[in-house]
Protein backbone atom coordinates (compact mmCIF):
# COMPACT_ATOMS: atom_id res chain seq x y z
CA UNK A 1 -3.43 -6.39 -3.62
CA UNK A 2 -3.97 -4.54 -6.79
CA UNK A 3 -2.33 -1.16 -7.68
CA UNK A 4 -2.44 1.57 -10.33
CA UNK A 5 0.02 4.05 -11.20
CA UNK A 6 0.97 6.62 -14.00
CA UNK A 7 3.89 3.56 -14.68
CA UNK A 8 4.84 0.46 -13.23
CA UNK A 9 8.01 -1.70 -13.33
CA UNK A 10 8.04 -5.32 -12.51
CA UNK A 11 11.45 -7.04 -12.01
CA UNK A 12 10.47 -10.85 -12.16
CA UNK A 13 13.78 -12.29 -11.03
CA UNK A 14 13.90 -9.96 -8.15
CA UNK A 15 10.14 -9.69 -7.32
CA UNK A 16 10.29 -6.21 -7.33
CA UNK A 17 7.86 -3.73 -8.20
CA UNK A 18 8.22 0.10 -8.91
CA UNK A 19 5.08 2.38 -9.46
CA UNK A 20 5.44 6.50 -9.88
CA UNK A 21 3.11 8.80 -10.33
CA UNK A 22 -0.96 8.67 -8.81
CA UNK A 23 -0.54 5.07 -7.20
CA UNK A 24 -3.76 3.62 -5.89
CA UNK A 25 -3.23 0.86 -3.86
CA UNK A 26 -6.37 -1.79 -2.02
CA UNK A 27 -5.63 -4.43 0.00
CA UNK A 28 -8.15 -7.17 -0.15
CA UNK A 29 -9.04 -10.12 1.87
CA UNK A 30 -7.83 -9.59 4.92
CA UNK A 31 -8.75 -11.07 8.26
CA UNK A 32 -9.71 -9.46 11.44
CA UNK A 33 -7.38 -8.87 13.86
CA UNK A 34 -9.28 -7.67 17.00
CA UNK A 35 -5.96 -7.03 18.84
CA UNK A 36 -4.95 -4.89 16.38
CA UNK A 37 -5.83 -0.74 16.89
CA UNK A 38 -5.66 0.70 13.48
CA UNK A 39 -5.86 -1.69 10.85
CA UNK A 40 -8.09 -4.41 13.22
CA UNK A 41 -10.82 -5.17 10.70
CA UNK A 42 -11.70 -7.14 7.30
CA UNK A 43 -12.38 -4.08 5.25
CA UNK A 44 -9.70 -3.53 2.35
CA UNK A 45 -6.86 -1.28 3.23
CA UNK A 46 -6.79 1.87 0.23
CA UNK A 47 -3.24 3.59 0.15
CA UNK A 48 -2.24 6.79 -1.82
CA UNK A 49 1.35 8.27 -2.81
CA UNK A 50 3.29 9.37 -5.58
CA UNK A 51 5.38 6.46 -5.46
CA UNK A 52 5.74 3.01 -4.33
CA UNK A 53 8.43 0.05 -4.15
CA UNK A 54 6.92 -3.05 -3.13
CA UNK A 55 9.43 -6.62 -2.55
CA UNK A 56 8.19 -9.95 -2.61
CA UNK A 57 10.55 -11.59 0.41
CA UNK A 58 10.18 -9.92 2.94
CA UNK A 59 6.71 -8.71 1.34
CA UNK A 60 7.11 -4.90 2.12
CA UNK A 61 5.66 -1.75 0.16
CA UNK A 62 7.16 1.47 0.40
CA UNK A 63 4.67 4.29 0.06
CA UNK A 64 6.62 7.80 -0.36
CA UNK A 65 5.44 11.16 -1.57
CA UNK A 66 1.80 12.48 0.10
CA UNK A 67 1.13 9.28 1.37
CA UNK A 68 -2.35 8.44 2.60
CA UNK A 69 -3.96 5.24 3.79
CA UNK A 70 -7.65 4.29 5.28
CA UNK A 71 -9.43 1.93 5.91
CA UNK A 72 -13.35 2.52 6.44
CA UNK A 73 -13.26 5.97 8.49
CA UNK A 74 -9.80 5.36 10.08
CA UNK A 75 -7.03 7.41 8.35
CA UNK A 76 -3.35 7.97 8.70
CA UNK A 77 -1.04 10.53 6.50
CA UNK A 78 2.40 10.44 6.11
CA UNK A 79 5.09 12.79 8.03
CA UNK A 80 8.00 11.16 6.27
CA UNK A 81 7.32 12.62 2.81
């Protein structure tokens, strides 16, 4: 994964990352998952938001804040903002 934002925060004995402001988010090198509907092929994953927590164990992100993600022509927005 690699991610921009206006700032980040790393916590390195918690694995925890903070970004705020214009996060850009892409996914890389992922595998196909044919079974899966929205997310079922290799092509990086691109998220948007105006913030984002991400945890190393369990690896979760948190998008919040206009949150968009895609991947090739498939889209989803957020409702939760």
């Amino acid at each position: 994964m690699t991610a921009t934002a206006r700032s980040m925060r790393l916590n390195r004995s918690t694995g925890e990352a903070l970004a705020d402001g214009n996060v850009k988010s892409t996914y890389s090198e992922l595998k196909a998952q044919p079974n899966g509907a929205l997310l079922a092929s290799s092509s990086p994953i691109h998220v948007t938001s105006q913030s984002m927590t991400a945890r190393l164990s369990p690896t979760v992100a948190v998008y919040t804040g206009n949150a968009r993600l895609w991947q090739d022509a498939k889209r989803c927005s957020s409702t939760y903002d």
